[in-house]
Protein backbone atom coordinates (compact mmCIF):
# COMPACT_ATOMS: atom_id res chain seq x y z
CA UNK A 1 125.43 -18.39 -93.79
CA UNK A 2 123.39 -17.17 -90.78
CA UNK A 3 119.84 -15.99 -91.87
CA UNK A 4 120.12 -12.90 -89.77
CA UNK A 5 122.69 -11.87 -92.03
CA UNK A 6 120.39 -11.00 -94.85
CA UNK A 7 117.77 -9.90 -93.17
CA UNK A 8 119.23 -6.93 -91.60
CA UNK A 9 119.11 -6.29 -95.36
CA UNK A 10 116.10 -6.86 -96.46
CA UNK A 11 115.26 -3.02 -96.09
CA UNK A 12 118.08 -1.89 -97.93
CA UNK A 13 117.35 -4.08 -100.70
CA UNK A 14 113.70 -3.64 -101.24
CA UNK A 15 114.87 0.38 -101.04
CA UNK A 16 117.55 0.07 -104.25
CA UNK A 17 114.56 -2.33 -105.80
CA UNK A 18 112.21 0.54 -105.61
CA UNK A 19 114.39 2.91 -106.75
CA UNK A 20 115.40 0.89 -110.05
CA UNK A 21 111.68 1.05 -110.99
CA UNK A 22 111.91 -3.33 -110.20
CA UNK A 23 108.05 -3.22 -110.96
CA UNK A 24 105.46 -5.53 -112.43
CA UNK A 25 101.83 -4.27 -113.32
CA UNK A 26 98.33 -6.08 -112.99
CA UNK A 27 95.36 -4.99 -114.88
CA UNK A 28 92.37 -4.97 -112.59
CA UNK A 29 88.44 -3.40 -113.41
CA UNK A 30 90.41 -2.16 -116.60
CA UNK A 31 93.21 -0.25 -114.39
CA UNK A 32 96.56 -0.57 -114.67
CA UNK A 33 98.55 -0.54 -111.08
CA UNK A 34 101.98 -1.07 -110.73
CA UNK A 35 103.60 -2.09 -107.61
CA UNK A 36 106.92 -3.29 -106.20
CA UNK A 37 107.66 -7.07 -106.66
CA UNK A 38 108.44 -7.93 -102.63
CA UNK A 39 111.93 -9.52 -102.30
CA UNK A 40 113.27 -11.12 -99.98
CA UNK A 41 116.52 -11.51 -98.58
CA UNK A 42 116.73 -15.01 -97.87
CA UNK A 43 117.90 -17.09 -100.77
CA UNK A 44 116.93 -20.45 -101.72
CA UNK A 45 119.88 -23.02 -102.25
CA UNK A 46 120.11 -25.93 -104.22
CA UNK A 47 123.08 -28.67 -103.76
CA UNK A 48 125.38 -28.92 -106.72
CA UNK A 49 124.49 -32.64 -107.31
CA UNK A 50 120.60 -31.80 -106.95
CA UNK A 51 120.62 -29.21 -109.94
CA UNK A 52 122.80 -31.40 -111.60
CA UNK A 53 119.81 -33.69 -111.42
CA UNK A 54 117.11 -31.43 -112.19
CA UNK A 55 119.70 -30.05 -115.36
CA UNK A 56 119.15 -33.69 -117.11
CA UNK A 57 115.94 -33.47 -116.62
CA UNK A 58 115.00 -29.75 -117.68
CA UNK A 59 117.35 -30.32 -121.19
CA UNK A 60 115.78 -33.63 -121.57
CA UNK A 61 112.09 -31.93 -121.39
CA UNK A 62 112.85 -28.77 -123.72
CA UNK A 63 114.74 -31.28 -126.19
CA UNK A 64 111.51 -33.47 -126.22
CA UNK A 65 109.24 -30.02 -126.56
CA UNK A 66 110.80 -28.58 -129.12
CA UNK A 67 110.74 -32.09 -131.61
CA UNK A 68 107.24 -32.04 -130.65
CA UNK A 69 106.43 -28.69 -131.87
CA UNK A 70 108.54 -29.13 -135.37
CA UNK A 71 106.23 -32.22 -135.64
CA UNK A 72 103.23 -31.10 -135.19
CA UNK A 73 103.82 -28.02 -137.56
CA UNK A 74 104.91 -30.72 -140.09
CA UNK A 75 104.70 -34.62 -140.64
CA UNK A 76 102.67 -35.02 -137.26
CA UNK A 77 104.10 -38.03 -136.88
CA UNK A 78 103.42 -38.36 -132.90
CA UNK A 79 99.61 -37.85 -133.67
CA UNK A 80 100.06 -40.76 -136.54
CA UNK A 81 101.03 -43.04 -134.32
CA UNK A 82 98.51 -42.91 -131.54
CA UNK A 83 100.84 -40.65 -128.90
CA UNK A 84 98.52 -38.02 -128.36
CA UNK A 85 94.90 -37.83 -129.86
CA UNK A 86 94.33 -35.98 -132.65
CA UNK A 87 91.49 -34.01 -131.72
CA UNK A 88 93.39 -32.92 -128.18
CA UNK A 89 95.73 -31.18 -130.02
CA UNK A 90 93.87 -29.00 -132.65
CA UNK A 91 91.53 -28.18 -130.06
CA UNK A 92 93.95 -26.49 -128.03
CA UNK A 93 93.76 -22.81 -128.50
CA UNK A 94 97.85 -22.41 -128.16
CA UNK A 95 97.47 -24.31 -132.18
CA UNK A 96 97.82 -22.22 -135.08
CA UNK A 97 97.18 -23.00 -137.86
CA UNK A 98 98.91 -20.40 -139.76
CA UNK A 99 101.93 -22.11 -138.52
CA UNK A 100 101.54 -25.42 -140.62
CA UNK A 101 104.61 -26.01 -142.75
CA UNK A 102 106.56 -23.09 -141.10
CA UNK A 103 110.44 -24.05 -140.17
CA UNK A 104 111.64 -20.97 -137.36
CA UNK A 105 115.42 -20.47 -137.84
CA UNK A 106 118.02 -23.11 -137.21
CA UNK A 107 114.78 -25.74 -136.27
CA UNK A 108 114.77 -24.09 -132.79
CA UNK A 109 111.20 -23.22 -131.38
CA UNK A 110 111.61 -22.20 -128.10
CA UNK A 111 114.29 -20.45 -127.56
CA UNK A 112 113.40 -19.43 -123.71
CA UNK A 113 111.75 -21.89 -121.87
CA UNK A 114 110.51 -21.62 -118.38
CA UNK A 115 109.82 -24.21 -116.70
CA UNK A 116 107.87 -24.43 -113.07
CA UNK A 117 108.91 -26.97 -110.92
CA UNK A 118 108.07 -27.36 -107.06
CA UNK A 119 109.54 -29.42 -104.20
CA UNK A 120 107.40 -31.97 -102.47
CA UNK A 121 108.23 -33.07 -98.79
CA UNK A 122 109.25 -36.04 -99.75
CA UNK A 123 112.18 -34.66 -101.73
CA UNK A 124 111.04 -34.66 -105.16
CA UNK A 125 110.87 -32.25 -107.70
CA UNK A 126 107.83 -32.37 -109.93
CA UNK A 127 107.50 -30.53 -112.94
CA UNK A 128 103.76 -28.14 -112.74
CA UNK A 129 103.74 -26.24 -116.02
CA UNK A 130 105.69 -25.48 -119.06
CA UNK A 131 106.01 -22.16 -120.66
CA UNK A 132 107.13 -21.52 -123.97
CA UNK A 133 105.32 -18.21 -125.65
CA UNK A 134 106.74 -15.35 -123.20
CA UNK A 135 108.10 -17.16 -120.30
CA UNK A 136 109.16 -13.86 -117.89
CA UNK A 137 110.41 -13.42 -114.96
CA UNK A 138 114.75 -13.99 -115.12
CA UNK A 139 115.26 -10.27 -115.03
CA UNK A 140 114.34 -10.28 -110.71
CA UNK A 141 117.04 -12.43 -110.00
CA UNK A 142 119.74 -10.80 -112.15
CA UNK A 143 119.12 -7.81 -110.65
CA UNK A 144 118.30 -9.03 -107.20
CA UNK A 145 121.51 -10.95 -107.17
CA UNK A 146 123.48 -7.48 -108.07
CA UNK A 147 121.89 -5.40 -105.80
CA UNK A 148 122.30 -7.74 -102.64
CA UNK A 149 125.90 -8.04 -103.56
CA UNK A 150 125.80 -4.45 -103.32
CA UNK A 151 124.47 -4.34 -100.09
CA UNK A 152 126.77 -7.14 -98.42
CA UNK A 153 129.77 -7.95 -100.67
CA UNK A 154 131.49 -9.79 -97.75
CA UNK A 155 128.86 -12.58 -97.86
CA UNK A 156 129.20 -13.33 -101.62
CA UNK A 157 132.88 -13.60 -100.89
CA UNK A 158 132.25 -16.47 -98.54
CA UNK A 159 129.94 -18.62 -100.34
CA UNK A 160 131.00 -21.01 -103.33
CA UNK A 161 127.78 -20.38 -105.52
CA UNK A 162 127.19 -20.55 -109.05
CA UNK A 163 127.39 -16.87 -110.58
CA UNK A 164 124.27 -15.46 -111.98
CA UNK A 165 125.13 -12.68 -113.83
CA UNK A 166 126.01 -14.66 -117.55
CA UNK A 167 122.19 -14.74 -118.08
CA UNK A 168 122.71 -12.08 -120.75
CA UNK A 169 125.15 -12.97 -122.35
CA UNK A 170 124.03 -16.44 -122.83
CA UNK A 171 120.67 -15.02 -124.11
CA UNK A 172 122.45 -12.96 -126.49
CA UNK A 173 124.57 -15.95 -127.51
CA UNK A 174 121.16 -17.53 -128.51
CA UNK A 175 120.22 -14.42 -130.36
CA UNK A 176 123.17 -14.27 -132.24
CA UNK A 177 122.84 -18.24 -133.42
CA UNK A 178 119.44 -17.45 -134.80
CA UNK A 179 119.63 -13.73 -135.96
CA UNK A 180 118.82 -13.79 -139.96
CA UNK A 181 121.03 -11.10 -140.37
CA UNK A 182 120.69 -7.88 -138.90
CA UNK A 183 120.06 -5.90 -135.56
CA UNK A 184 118.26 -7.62 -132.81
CA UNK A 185 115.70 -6.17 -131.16
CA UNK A 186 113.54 -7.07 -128.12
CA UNK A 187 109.93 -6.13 -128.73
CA UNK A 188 107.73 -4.84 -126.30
CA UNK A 189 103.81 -3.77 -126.10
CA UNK A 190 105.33 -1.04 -124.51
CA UNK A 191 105.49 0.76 -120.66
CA UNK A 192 101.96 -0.43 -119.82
CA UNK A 193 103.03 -4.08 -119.87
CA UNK A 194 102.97 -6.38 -116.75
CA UNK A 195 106.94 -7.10 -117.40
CA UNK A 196 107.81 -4.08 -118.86
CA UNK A 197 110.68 -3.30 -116.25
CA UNK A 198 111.94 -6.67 -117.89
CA UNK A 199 111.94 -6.49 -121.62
CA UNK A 200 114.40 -2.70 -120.75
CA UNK A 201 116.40 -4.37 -118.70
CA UNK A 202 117.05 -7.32 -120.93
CA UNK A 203 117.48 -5.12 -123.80
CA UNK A 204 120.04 -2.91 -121.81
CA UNK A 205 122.32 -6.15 -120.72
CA UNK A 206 121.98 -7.74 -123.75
CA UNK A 207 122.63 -4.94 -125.96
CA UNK A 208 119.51 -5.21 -127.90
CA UNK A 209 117.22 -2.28 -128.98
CA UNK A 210 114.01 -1.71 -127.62
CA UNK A 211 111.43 -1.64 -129.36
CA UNK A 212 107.37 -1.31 -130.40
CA UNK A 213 105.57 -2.29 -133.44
CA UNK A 214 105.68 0.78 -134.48
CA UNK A 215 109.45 1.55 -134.69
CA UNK A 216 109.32 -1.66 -136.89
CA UNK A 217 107.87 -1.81 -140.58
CA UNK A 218 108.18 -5.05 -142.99
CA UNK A 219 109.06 -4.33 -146.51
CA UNK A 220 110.19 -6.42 -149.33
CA UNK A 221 109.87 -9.51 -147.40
CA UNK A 222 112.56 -7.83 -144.50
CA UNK A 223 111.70 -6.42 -141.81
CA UNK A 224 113.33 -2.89 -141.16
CA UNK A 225 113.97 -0.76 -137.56
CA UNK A 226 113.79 2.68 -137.71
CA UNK A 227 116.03 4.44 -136.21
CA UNK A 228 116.07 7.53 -134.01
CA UNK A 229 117.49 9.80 -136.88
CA UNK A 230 114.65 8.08 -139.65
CA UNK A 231 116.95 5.34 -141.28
CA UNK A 232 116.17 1.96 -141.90
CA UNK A 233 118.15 -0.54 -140.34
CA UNK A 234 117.73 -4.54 -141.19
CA UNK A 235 116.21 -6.76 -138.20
CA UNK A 236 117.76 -10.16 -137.89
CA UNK A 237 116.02 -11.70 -135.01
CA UNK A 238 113.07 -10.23 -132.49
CA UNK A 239 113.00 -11.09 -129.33
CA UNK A 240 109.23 -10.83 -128.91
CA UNK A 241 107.38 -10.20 -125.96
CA UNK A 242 104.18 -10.27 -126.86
CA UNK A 243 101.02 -12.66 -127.81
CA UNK A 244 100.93 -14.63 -130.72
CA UNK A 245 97.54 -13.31 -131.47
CA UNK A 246 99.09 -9.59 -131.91
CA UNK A 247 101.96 -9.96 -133.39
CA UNK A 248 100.98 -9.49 -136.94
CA UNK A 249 96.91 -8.04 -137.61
CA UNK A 250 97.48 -9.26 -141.28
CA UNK A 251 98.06 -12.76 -140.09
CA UNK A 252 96.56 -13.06 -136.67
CA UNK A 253 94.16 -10.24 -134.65
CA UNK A 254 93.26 -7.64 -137.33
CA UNK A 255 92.37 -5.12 -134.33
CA UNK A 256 95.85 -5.72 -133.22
CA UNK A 257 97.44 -2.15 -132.72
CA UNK A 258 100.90 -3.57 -130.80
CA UNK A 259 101.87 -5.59 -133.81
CA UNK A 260 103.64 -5.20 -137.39
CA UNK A 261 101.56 -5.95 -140.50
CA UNK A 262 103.76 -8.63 -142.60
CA UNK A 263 106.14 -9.61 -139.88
CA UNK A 264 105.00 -13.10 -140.14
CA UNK A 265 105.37 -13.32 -143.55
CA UNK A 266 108.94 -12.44 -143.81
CA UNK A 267 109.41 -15.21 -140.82
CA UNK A 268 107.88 -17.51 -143.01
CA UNK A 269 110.30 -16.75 -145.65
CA UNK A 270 113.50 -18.01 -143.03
CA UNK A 271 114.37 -13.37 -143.35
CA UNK A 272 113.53 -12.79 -139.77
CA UNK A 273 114.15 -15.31 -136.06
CA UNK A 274 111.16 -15.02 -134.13
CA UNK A 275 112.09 -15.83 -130.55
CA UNK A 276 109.80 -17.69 -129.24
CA UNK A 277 108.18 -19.26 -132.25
CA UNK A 278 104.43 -18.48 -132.98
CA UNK A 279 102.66 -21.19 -132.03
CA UNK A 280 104.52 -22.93 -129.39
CA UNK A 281 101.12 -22.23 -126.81
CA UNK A 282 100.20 -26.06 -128.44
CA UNK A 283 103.52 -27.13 -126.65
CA UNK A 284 102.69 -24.92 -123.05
CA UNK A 285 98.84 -26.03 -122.99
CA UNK A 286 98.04 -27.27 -119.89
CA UNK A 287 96.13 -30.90 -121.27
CA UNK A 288 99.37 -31.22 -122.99
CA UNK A 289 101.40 -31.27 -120.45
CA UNK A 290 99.64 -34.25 -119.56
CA UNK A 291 101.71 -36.22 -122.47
CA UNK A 292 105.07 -34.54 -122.31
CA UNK A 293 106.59 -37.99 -120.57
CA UNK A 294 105.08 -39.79 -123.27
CA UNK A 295 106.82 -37.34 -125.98
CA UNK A 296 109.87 -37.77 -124.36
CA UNK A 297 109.76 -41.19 -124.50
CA UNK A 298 108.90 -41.22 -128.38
CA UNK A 299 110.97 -38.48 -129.55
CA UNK A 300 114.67 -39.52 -127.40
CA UNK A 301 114.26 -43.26 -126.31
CA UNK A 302 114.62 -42.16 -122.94
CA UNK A 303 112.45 -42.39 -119.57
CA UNK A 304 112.00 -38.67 -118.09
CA UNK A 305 114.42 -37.84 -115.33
CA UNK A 306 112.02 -35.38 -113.48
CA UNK A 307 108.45 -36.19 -112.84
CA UNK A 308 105.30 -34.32 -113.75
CA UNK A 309 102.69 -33.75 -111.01
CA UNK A 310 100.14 -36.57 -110.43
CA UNK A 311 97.62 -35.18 -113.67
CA UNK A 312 94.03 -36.26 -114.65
CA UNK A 313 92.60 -35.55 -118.47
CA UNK A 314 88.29 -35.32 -117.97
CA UNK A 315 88.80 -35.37 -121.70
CA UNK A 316 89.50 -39.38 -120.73
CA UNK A 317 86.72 -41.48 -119.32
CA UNK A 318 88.45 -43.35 -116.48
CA UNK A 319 90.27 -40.15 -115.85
CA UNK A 320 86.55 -38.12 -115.49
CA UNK A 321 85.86 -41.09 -113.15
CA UNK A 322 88.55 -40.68 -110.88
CA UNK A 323 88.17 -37.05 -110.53
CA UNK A 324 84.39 -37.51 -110.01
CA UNK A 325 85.32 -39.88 -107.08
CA UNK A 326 88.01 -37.60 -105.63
CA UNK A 327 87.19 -34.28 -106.61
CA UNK A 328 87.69 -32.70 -102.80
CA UNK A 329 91.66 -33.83 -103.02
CA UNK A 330 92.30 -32.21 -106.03
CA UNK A 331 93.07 -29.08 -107.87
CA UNK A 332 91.60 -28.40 -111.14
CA UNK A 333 92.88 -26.12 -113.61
CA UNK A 334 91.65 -24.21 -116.69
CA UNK A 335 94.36 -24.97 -119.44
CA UNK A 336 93.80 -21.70 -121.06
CA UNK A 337 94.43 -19.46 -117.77
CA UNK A 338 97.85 -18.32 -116.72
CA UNK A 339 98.85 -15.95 -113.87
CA UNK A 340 97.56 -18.41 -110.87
CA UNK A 341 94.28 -17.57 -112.08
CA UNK A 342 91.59 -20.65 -113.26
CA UNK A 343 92.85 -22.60 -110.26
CA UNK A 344 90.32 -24.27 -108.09
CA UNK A 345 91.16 -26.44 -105.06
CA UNK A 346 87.79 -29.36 -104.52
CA UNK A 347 87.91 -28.93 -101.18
CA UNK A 348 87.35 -25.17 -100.93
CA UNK A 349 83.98 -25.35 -102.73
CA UNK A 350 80.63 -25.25 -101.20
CA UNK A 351 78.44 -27.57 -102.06
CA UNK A 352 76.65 -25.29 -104.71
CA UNK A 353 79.78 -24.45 -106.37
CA UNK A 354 80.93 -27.90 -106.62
CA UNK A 355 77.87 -29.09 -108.39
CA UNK A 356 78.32 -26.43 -111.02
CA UNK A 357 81.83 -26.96 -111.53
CA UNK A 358 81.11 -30.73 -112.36
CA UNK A 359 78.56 -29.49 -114.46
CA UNK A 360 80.66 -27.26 -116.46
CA UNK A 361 83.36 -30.31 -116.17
CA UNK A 362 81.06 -32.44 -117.75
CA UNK A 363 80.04 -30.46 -120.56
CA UNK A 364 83.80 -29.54 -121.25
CA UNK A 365 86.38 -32.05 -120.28
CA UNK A 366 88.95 -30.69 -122.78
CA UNK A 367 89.66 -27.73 -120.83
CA UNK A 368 90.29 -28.83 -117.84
CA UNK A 369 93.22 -30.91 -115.78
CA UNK A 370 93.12 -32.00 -112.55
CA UNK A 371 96.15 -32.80 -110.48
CA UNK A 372 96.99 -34.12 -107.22
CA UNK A 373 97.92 -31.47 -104.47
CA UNK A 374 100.92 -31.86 -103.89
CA UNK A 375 102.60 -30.49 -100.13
CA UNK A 376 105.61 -28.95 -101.87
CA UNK A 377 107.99 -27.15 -99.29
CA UNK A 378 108.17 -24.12 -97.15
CA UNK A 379 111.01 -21.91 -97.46
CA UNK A 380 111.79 -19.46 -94.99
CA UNK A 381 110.78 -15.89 -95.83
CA UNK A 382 111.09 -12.81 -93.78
CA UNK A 383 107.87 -10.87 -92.55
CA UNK A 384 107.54 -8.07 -90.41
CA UNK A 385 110.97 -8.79 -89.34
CA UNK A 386 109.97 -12.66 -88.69
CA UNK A 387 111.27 -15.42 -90.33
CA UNK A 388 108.37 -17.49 -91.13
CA UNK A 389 107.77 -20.45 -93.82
CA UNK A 390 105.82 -20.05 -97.11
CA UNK A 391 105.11 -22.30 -99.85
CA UNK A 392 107.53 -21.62 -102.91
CA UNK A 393 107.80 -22.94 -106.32
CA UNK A 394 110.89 -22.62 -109.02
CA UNK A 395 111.09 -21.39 -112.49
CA UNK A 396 113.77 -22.23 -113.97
CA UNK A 397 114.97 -20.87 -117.71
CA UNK A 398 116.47 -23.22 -120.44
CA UNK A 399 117.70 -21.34 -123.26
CA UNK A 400 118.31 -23.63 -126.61
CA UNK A 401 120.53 -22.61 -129.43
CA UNK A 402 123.03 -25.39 -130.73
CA UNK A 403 121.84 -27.73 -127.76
CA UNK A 404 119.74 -27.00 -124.40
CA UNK A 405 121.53 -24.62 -121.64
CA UNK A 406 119.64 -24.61 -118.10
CA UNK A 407 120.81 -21.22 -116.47
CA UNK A 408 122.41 -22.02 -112.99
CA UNK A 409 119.87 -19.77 -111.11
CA UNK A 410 116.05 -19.14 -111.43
CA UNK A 411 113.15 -17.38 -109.96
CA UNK A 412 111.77 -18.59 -106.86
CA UNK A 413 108.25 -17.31 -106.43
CA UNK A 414 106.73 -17.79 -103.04
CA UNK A 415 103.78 -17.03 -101.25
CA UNK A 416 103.40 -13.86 -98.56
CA UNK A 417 99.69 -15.86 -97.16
CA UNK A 418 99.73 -18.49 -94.88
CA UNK A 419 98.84 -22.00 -96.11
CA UNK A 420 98.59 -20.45 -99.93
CA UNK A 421 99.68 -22.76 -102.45
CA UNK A 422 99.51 -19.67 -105.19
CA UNK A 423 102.90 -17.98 -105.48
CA UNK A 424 102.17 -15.93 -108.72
CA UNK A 425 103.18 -12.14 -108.58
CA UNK A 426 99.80 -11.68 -109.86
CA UNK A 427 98.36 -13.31 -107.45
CA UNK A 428 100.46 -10.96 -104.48
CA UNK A 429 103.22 -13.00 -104.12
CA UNK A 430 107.26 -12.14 -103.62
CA UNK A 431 110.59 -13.46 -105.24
CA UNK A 432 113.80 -14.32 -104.06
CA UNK A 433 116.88 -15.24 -105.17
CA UNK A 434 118.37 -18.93 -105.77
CA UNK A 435 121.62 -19.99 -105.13
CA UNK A 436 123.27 -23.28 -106.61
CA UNK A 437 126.11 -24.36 -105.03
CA UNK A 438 129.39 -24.61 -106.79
CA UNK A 439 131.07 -27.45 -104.84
């Protein structure tokens, strides 16, 4: 398809965006501002045979994740045999502890996983981060896709490209394997969220409720939604989108006010699916990410298909060495940060700010990686009615009920500044839509 074909609709399409409310907020100096995700028109496209590829490899990883997390919550075998270090994982602040000896419904941790992946020059994908507590962010594309077929039916009729519309209903499907018995709801910390355009529109395709902690109560070792006329109505499964830390201020955060006091408890007792799983941050730390080719390894026989980024663990001595010695080629990261933010590249410190990073490296290797920068691909983005090339990375969603399912779309995230490697809406950066090829 000729580029110039979607950008005489880029307008259009931002327009219907805006006017759908297709939002995400940032909390800045303790102010909440909501703005417009940018989106833009120009999709990214991925050969059948290359997501075929990068499918292997994305159920291969979430297979390997989840065994790790029932592990860990139980026999801890991996740590037993000298995998990964004992004290790397109980130091990471994505542990709970409350979690110990807790089996989630059907075995199944993480239900959605996202999964960031970028594309080096040299044709590669590697893996950057994996994100099992509240991965967000499928809701842009699913509507992106609808709106832009919309605005230019003709083109969609031309192209042979996976359709992206059977997100819900494949979500739903995973709902439905797990659900205890009962509604299920999608919980939200309500309109003030970051994603709270998501967690609606989510609820409205999948046919979910929407909910807050405070339309839910947990009696009797059930937990109950109450309904608009003051009934009680059984909860089977919660899709939850918020923190582990507020979900339940009997268990967790006793200031919590976004949360429901016993909800854990009745999880505990198999009554209620928590989707994700408390406690899967151990599985999404950033140091840990470090080993998931070794736990893939150890928990399927197999060698991983896709590759993670070149990493470095201070925590290790030769590894401290090496990013002593080559600290201005690197990029380190804070494992408990998210969002694009605690991301430093060497080379854009002074010399000040380098010393006192090392320092604060030294006197805390566990919580930070470093990685290799990797030159992962421009894609071609439209701005101020230029096309012009931006850095872009991929997250792409693997939903698990029975067995691993890698939705044949994703959110590409991509960067509006020139020679940023940061694509996180947070951060000021766009989406737009991917197409896999059919044939």
């Amino acid at each position: 398809m000729e580029e110039m074909d979607f950008v005489k609709h880029a307008d259009k399409i931002n327009e219907l965006l805006a006017r759908y409310g297709v939002k995400f907020g940032i909390y800045k100096n303790n102010v909440f501002n909501e703005q417009l995700f940018p989106f833009d028109p120009i999709p990214r496209v991925i050969e059948r045979g290359e997501f075929a590829r990068l499918e292997r490899g994305l159920k291969q990883r979430v297979l390997a994740l989840n065994y790790f997390l029932k592990d860990i919550y139980s026999k801890k075998q991996i740590v037993k045999d000298g995998v990964i270090p004992e004290d790397f994982i109980f130091a990471s602040s994505g542990y709970l502890a409350e979690c110990e000896g807790v089996m989630p419904a059907k075995g199944i941790y993480s239900h959605i996983s996202g999964i960031d992946l970028v594309k080096g020059k040299d044709g590669v994908w590697y893996i950057l981060e994996d994100n099992l507590r509240v991965p967000s962010g499928a809701s842009y594309p699913m509507i992106a896709r609808e709106l832009c077929r919309r605005s230019a039916p003709d083109l969609f009729q031309k192209a042979s490209l996976e359709d992206n519309r059977n997100y819900a209903g494949q979500l739903r499907r995973v709902m439905d394997h797990v659900n205890a018995g009962g509604h299920t709801v999608i919980l939200t910390p309500g309109r003030y969220n970051a994603a709270y355009f998501e967690h609606s529109y989510l609820a409205e395709q999948t046919g979910a409720h929407l909910v807050t902690g405070s339309e839910l109560i947990a009696e009797n070792d059930r937990l109950y939604y109450i309904s608009s006329n003051g009934t009680k109505e059984q909860v089977g499964a919660v899709y939850r989108r918020i923190s582990d830390e507020y979900l339940d201020p009997m268990t967790f955060k006793a200031e919590s006010l976004i949360g429901i006091p016993h909800i854990f408890e009745v999880f505990r007792k198999g009554n209620v699916a928590l989707m994700n799983a408390p406690g899967n941050g151990v599985a999404d730390d950033k140091g840990i990410y470090y080993f998931v080719p070794r736990m893939i390894r150890y928990y399927l026989d197999e060698e991983p298909v896709l590759s993670n980024a070149p990493t470095y663990l201070p925590f290790y001595r030769e590894d401290m060495q090496y990013v002593l010695e080559h600290f201005d080629r690197l990029v380190l990261k804070d494992v408990a940060e998210a969002g694009g933010y605690g991301v430093v590249f060497g080379d854009s410190m002074t010399k000040e700010q380098k010393a006192d990073f090392i320092g604060l490296l030294k006197r805390e290797p566990r919580r930070f990686i470093a990685q290799e920068v990797i030159d992962f691909q421009d894609l071609d983005i439209v701005d101020q009615g230029k096309i012009v090339p931006r850095k872009a990375d991929l997250r792409a969603f693997v939903l698990m009920a029975d067995e691993p399912l890698v939705w044949k779309s994703g959110l590409t995230r991509f960067s509006r500044n020139t020679d940023s490697f940061i694509v996180n809406s947070s951060q000021g950066g766009g989406f737009k839509d991917t197409w896999v090829l059919s044939q």
